[in-house]
Protein backbone atom coordinates (compact mmCIF):
# COMPACT_ATOMS: atom_id res chain seq x y z
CA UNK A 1 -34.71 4.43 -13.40
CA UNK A 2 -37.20 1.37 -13.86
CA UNK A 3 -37.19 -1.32 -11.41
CA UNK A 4 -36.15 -3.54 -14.83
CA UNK A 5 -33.06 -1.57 -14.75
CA UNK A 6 -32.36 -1.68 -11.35
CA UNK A 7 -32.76 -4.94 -10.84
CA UNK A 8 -29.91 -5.88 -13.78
CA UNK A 9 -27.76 -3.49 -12.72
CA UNK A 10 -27.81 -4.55 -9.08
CA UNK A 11 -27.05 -8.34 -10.42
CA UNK A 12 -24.42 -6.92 -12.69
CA UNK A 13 -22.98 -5.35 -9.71
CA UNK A 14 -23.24 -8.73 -7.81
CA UNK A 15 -21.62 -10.60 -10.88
CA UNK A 16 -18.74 -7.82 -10.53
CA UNK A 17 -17.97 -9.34 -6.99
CA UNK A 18 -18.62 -12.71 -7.55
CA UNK A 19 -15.88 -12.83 -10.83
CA UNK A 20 -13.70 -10.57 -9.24
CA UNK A 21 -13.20 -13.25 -6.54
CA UNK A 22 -13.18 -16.27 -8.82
CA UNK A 23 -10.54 -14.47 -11.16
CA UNK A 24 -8.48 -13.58 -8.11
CA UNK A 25 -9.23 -16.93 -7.12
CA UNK A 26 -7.84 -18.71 -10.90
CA UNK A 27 -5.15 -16.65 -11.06
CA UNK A 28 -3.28 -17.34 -7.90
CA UNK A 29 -5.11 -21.20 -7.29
CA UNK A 30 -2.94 -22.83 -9.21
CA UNK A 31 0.32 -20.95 -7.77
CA UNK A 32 -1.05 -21.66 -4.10
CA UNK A 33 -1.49 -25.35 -4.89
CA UNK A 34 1.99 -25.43 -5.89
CA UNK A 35 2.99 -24.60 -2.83
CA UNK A 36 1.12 -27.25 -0.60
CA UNK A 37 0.88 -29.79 -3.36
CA UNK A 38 2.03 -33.29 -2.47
CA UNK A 39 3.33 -33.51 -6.07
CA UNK A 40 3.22 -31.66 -9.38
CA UNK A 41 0.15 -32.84 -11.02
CA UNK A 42 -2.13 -31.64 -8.23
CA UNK A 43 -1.49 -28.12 -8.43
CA UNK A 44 -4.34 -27.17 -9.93
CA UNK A 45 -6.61 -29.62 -7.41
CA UNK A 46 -7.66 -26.52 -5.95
CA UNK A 47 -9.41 -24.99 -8.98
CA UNK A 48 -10.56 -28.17 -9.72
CA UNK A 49 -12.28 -28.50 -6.43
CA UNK A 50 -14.07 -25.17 -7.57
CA UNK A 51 -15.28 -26.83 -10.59
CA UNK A 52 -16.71 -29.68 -8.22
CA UNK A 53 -18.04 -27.46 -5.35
CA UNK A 54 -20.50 -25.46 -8.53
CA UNK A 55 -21.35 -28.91 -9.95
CA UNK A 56 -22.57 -30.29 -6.14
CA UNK A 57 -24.43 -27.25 -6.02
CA UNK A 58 -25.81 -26.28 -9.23
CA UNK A 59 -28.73 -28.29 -9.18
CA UNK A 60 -29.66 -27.77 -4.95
CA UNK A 61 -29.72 -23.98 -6.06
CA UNK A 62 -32.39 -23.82 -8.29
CA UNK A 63 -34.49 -26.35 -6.96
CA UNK A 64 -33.86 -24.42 -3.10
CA UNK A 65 -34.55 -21.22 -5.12
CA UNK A 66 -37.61 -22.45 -6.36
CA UNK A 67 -38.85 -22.95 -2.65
CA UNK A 68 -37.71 -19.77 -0.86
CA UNK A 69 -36.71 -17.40 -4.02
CA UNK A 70 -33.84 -15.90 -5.78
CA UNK A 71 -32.80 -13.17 -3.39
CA UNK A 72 -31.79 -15.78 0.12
CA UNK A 73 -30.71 -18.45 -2.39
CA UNK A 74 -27.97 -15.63 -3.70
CA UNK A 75 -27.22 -14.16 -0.37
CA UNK A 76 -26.54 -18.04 0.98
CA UNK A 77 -24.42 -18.62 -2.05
CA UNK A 78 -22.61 -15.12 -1.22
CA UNK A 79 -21.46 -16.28 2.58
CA UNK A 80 -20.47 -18.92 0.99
CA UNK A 81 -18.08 -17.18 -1.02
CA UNK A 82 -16.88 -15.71 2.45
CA UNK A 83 -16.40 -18.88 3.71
CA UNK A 84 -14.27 -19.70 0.86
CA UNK A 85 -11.84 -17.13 1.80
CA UNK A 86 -11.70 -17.86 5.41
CA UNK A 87 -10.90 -21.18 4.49
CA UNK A 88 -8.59 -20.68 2.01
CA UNK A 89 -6.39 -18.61 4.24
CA UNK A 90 -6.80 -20.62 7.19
CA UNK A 91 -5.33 -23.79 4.63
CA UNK A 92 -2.27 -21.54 3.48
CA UNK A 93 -1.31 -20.78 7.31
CA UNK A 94 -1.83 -23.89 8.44
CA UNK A 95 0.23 -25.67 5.68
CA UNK A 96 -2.88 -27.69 4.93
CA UNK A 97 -3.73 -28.76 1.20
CA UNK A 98 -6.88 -30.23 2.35
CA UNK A 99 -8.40 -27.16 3.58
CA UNK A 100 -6.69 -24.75 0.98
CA UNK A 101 -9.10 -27.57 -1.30
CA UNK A 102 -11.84 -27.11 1.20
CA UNK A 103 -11.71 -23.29 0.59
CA UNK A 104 -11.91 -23.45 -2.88
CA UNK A 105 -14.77 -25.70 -2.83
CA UNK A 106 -16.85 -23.24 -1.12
CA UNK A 107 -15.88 -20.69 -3.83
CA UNK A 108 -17.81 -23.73 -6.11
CA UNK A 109 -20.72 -23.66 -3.84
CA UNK A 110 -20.69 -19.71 -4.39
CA UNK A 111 -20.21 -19.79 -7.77
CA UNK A 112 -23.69 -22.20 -8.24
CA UNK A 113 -25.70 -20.40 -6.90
CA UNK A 114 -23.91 -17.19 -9.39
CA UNK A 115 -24.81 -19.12 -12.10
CA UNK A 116 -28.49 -17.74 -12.02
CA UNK A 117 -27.80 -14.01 -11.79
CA UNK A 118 -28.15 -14.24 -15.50
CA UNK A 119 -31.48 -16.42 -15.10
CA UNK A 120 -32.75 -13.90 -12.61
CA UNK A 121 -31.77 -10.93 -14.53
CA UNK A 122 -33.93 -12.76 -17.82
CA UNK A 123 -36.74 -13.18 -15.80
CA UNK A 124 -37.53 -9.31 -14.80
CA UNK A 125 -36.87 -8.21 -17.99
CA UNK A 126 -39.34 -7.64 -20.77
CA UNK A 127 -39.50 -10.54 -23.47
CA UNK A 128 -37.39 -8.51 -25.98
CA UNK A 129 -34.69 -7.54 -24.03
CA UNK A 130 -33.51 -11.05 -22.17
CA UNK A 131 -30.85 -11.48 -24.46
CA UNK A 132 -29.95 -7.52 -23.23
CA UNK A 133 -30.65 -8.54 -19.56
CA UNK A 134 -28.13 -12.03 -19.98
CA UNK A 135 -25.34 -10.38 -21.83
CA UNK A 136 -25.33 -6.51 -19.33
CA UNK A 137 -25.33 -9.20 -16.06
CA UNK A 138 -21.78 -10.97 -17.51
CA UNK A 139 -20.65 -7.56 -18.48
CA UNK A 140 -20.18 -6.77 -14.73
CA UNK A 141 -16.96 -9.05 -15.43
CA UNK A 142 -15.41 -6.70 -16.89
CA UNK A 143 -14.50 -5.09 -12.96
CA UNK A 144 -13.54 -8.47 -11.96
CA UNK A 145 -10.73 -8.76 -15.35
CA UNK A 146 -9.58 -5.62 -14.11
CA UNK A 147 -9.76 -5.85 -10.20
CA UNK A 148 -8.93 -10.11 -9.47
CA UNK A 149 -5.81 -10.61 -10.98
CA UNK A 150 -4.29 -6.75 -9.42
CA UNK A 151 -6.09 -8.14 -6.12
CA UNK A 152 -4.80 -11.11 -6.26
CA UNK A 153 -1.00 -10.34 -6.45
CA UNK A 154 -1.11 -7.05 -4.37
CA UNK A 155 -2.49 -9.07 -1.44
CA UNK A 156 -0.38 -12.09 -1.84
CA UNK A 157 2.03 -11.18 0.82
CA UNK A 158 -0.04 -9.34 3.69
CA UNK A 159 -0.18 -12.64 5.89
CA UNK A 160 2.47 -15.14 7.05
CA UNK A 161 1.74 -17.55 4.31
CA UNK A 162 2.25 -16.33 0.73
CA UNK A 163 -1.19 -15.91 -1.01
CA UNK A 164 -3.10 -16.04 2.51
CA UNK A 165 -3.88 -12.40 1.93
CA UNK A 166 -5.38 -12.99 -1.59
CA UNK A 167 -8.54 -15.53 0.60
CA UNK A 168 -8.50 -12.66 2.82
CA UNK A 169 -9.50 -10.32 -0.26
CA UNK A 170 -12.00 -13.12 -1.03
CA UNK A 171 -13.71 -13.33 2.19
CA UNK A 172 -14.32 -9.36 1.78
CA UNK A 173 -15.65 -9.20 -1.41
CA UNK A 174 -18.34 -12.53 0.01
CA UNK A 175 -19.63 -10.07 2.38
CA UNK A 176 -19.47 -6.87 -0.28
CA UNK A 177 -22.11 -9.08 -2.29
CA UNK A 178 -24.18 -10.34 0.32
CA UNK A 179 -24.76 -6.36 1.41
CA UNK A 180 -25.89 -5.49 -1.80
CA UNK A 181 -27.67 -8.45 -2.23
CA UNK A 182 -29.54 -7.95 0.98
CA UNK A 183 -30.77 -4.86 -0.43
CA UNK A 184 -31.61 -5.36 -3.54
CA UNK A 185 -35.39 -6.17 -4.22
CA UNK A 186 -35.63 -9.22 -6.86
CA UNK A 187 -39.52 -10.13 -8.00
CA UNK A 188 -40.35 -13.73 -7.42
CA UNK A 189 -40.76 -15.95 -10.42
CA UNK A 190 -44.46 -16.73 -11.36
CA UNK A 191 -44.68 -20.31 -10.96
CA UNK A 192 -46.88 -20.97 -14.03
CA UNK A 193 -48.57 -18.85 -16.73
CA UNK A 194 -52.41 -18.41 -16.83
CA UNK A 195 -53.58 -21.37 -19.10
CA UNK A 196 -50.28 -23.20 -19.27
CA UNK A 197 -49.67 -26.92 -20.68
CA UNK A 198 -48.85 -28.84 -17.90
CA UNK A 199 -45.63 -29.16 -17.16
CA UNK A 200 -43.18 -31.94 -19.01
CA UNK A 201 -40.25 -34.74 -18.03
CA UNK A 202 -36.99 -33.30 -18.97
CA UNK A 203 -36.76 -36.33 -21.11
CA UNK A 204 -39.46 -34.62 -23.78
CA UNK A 205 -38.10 -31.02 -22.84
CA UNK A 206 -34.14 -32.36 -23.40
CA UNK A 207 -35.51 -33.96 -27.10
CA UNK A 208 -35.54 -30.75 -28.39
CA UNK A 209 -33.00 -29.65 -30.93
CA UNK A 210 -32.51 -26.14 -29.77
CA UNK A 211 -32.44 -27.14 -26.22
CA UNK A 212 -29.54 -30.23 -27.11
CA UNK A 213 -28.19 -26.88 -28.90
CA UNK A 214 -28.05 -24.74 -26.13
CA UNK A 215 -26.56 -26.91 -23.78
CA UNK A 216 -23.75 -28.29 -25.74
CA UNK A 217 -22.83 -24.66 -27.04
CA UNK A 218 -22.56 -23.54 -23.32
CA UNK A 219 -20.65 -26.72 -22.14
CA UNK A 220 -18.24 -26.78 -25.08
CA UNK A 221 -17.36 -23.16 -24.34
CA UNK A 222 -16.92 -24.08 -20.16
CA UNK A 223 -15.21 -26.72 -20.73
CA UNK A 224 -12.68 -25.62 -23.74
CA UNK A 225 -12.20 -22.56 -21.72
CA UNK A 226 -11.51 -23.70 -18.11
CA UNK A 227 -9.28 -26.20 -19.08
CA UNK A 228 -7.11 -23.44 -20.76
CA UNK A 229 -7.42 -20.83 -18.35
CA UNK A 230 -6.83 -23.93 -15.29
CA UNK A 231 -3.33 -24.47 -16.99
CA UNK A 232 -2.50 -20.95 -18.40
CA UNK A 233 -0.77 -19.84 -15.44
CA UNK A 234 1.12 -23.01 -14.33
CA UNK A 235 2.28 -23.17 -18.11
CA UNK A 236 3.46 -19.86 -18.92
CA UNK A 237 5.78 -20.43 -15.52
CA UNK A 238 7.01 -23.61 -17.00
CA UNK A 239 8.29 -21.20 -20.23
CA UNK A 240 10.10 -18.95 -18.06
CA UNK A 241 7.57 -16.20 -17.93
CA UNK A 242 6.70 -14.50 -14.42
CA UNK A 243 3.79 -14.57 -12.27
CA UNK A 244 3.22 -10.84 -13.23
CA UNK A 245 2.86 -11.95 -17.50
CA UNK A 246 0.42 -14.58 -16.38
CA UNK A 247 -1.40 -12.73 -14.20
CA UNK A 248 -1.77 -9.91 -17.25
CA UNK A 249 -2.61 -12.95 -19.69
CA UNK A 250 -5.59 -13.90 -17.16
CA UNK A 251 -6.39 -10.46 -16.99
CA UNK A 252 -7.14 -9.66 -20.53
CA UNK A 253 -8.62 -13.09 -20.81
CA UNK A 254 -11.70 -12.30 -18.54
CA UNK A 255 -11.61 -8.72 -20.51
CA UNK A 256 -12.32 -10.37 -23.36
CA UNK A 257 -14.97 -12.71 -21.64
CA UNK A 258 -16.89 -9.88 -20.61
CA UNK A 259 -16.11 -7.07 -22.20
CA UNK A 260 -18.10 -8.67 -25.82
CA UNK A 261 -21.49 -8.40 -23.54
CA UNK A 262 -21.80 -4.88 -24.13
CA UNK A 263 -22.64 -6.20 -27.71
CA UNK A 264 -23.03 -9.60 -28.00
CA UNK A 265 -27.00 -9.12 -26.64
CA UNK A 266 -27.82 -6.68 -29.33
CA UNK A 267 -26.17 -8.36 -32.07
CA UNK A 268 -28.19 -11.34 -30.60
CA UNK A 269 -31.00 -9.39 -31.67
CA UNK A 270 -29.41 -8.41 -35.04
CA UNK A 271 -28.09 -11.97 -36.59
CA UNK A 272 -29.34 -14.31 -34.20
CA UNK A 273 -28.42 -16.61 -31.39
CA UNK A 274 -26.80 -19.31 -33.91
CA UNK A 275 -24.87 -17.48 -35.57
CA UNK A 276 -23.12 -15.78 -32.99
CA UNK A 277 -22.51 -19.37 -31.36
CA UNK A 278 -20.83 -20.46 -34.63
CA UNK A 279 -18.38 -17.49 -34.47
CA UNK A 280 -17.78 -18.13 -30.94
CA UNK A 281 -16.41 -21.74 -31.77
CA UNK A 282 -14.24 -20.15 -34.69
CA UNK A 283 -12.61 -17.96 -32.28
CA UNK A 284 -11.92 -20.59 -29.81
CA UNK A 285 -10.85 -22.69 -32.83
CA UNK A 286 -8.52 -19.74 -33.74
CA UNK A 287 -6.79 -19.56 -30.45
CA UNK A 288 -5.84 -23.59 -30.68
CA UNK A 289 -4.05 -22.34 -33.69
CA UNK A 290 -2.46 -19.89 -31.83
CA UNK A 291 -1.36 -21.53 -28.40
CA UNK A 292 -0.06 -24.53 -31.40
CA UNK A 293 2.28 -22.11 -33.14
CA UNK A 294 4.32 -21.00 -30.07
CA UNK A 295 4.99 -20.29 -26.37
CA UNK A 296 5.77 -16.66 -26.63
CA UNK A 297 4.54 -13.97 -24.31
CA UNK A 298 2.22 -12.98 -27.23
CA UNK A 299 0.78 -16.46 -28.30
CA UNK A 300 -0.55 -16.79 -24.80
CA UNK A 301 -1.67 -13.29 -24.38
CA UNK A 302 -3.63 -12.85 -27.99
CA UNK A 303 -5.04 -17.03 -27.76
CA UNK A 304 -6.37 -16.29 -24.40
CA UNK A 305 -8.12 -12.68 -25.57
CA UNK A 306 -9.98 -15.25 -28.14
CA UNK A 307 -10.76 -17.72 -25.88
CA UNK A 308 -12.81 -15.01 -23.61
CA UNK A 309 -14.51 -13.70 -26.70
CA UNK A 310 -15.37 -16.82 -27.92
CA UNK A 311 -16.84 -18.24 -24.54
CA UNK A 312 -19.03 -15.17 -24.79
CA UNK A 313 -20.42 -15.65 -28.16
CA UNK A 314 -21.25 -19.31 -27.23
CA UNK A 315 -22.06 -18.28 -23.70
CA UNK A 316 -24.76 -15.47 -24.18
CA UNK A 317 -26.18 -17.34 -27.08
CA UNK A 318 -26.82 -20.58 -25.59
CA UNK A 319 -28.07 -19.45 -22.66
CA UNK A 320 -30.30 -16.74 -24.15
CA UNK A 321 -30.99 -20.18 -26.67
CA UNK A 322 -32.50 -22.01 -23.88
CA UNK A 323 -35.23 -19.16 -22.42
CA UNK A 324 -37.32 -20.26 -25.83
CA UNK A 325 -37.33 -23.97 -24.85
CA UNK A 326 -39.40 -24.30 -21.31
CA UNK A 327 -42.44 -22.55 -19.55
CA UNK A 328 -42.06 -20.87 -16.75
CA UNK A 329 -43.17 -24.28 -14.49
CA UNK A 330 -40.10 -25.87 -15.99
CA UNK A 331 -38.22 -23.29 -15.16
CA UNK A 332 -36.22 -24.53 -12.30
CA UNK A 333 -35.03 -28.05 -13.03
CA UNK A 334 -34.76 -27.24 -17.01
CA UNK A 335 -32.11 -24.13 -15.43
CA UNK A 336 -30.48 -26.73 -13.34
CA UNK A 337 -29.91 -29.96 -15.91
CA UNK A 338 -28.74 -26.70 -18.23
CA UNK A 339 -26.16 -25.73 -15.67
CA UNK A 340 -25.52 -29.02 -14.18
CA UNK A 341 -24.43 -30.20 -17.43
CA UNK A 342 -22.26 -27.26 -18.21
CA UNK A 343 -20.45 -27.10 -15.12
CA UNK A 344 -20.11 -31.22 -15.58
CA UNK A 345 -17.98 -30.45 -18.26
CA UNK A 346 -16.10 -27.71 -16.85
CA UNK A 347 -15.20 -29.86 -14.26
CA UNK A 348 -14.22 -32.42 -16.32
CA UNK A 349 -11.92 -29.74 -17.75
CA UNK A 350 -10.53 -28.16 -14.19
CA UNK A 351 -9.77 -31.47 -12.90
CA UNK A 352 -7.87 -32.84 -16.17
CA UNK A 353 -6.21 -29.19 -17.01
CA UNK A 354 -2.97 -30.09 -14.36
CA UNK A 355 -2.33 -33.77 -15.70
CA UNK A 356 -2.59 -32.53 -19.12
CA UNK A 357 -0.08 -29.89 -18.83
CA UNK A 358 1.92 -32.18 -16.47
CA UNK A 359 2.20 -35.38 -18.70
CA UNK A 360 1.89 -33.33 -22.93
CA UNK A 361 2.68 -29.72 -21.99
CA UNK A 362 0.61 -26.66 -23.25
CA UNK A 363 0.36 -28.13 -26.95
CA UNK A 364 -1.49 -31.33 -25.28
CA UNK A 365 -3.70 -28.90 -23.40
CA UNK A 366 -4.77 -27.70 -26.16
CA UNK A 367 -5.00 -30.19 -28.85
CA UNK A 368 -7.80 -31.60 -26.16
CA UNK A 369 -9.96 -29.28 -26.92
CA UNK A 370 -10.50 -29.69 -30.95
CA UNK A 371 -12.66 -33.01 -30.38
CA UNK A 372 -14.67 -30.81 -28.52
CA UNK A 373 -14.99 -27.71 -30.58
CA UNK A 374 -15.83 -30.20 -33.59
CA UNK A 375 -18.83 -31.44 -31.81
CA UNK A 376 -19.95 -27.89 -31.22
CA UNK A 377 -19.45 -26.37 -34.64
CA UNK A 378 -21.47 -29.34 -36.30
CA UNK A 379 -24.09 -29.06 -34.07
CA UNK A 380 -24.36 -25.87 -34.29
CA UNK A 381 -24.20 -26.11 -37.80
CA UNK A 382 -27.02 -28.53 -38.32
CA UNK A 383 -29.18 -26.71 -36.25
CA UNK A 384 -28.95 -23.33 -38.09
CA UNK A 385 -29.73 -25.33 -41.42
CA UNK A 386 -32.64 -26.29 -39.65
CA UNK A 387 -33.74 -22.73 -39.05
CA UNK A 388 -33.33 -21.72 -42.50
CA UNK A 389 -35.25 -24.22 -44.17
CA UNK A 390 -38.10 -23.25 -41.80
CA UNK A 391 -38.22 -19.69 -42.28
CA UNK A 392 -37.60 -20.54 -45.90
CA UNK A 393 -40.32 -22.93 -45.80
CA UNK A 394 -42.87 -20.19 -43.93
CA UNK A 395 -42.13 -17.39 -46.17
């Protein structure tokens, strides 16, 4: 096998771990912050605090990473994820929200420094197959849609405290990935390129359409689809359906997440970044429609299959989008303001997903998110215009 290969399948394998424990995570958060919550509208203050945690971090990582190199920045973002679990469990025993929060917000921290398996994974392979290198690193997902929501129920009772077995679970699968990740040999990033510009402010690099692009395809999808999947769970309780239904719903959400990314880098390759970004707002758009029409086991289950596809489409293209818009001694702080700025907004989402659903319900939840999709679709629009007209114009 080529070191190439290795290498992505070694951070697919770490992506595996690191989902598995934020689905786990998502789908019993919001449950456990019901039970320590000093009122409703704080229940989901614990996936929030996730959100936050990644959004402290995001920028720290790559800048640390740029200093002492991928493979210790992942393994200290992996005890992190330990951490989170300890934590976590330690707040459920103890009857303390604050901690339970505190636990969570090192799953954030973990989930930062994530954020670059798909960055590291571009970077060792060949030009041509980055998109291929982005999309087979978020296909590892596909364990954790299968394995987080199963852990997270089947482990909810194995402690005193009801879900202090699901942290448990989470510290274990921290220390899983910071094994592998301890053995897993990841080249360092050449700083510059022989004859290289020198490097610019992100002010000129952000002025560029396709990087503006990028970025606001990647935070639209975040932050469209955290909000929904923050308030999924809480809602489909408040329609009378069990914690088993929305623990399936979140399950074949994160299918569809990952499952696209065993095609969404070749038909990168096939039709193009943009247009795969355009469909991916269409199918978010198409689950609005959905979750609008009703509250039935099947309205939640099929609208949250399209919101995972659709954050994919958006996801893989934007980010494969933005490897054409820096040189490699931009590299780390263009990564970061990307990230930053997409985990901004899926904060932003996280933290107003409970008081949404609390105050308007699920249709509120959702109507929320059309401003945003609108903003997406037209500039993702206007940019693919632009493309035309040039390769019209050049041919």
């Amino acid at each position: 096998m080529k070191a190439e290969s290795r290498i992505v399948l070694a951070l697919a394998a770490s992506q595996a771990l690191h989902q598995t424990s934020a689905v786990l995570i998502v789908t019993i958060g919001g449950l456990a912050g019901m039970l320590l919550a000093p009122e409703p509208a704080m229940a989901t203050l614990p996936l929030a605090t996730i959100a936050l945690g990644t959004a402290l971090t995001i920028v720290p990582a790559s800048l640390l990473m740029a200093r002492i190199g991928r493979k210790a920045g992942f393994l200290i973002g992996a005890l992190a994820g330990a951490g989170a679990g300890a934590v976590g469990a330690w707040g459920l025993l103890s009857g303390s929200f604050v901690l339970l929060c505190a636990g969570t917000g090192l799953a954030g921290v973990y989930q930062g420094f994530a954020q670059y398996y798909r960055f590291a994974a571009a970077e060792a392979a060949e030009e041509a197959n980055r998109g291929r290198a982005i999309s087979w690193v978020l296909a590892g997902g596909v364990i954790a849609a299968l394995a987080g929501p199963a852990l997270g129920t089947s482990t909810r009772g194995l402690l005193a405290a009801d879900y202090a077995g699901s942290f448990l679970a989470v510290l274990l699968l921290g220390l899983a990935a910071a094994v592998l990740l301890a053995f897993t040999r990841l080249p360092q990033a050449e700083a510059s390129s022989p004859g290289e510009a020198p490097a610019r402010s992100l002010r000129e690099i952000a002025r560029q359409p396709l990087f503006r692009v990028a970025v606001i395809g990647a935070a639209a999808a975040f932050g469209v689809m955290v909000t929904v999947m923050t308030a999924t769970p809480i809602s489909m309780v408040a329609h009378a359906h069990d914690v088993g239904s929305a623990a399936m719903v979140i399950q074949w959400h994160v299918l569809g997440m990952f499952l696209p990314s065993f095609f969404s880098g070749p038909l990168i390759r096939r039709v193009g970044a943009l247009p795969l970004m355009l469909g991916g707002t269409a199918l978010l758009a198409g689950h609005v429609a959905i979750a609008l029409s009703g509250t039935a086991l099947l309205n939640f289950l099929s609208g949250l299959v399209l919101v995972g596809v659709g954050w994919n489409f958006l996801y893989v293209g934007g980010s494969t989008l933005l490897l054409d818009t820096y040189r490699p001694s931009e590299r780390a702080k263009v990564q970061a303001l990307n990230d930053f700025l997409i985990v901004g907004v899926a904060a932003a989402g996280s933290f107003s997903a409970g008081a949404l659903a609390d105050a308007f319900g699920w249709r509120g939840v959702n109507l929320a998110a059309l401003p945003v999709l609108l903003l997406a679709a037209l500039a993702i629009a206007a940019a693919l215009r632009l493309e035309r007209r040039r390769v019209s114009a050049m041919s």
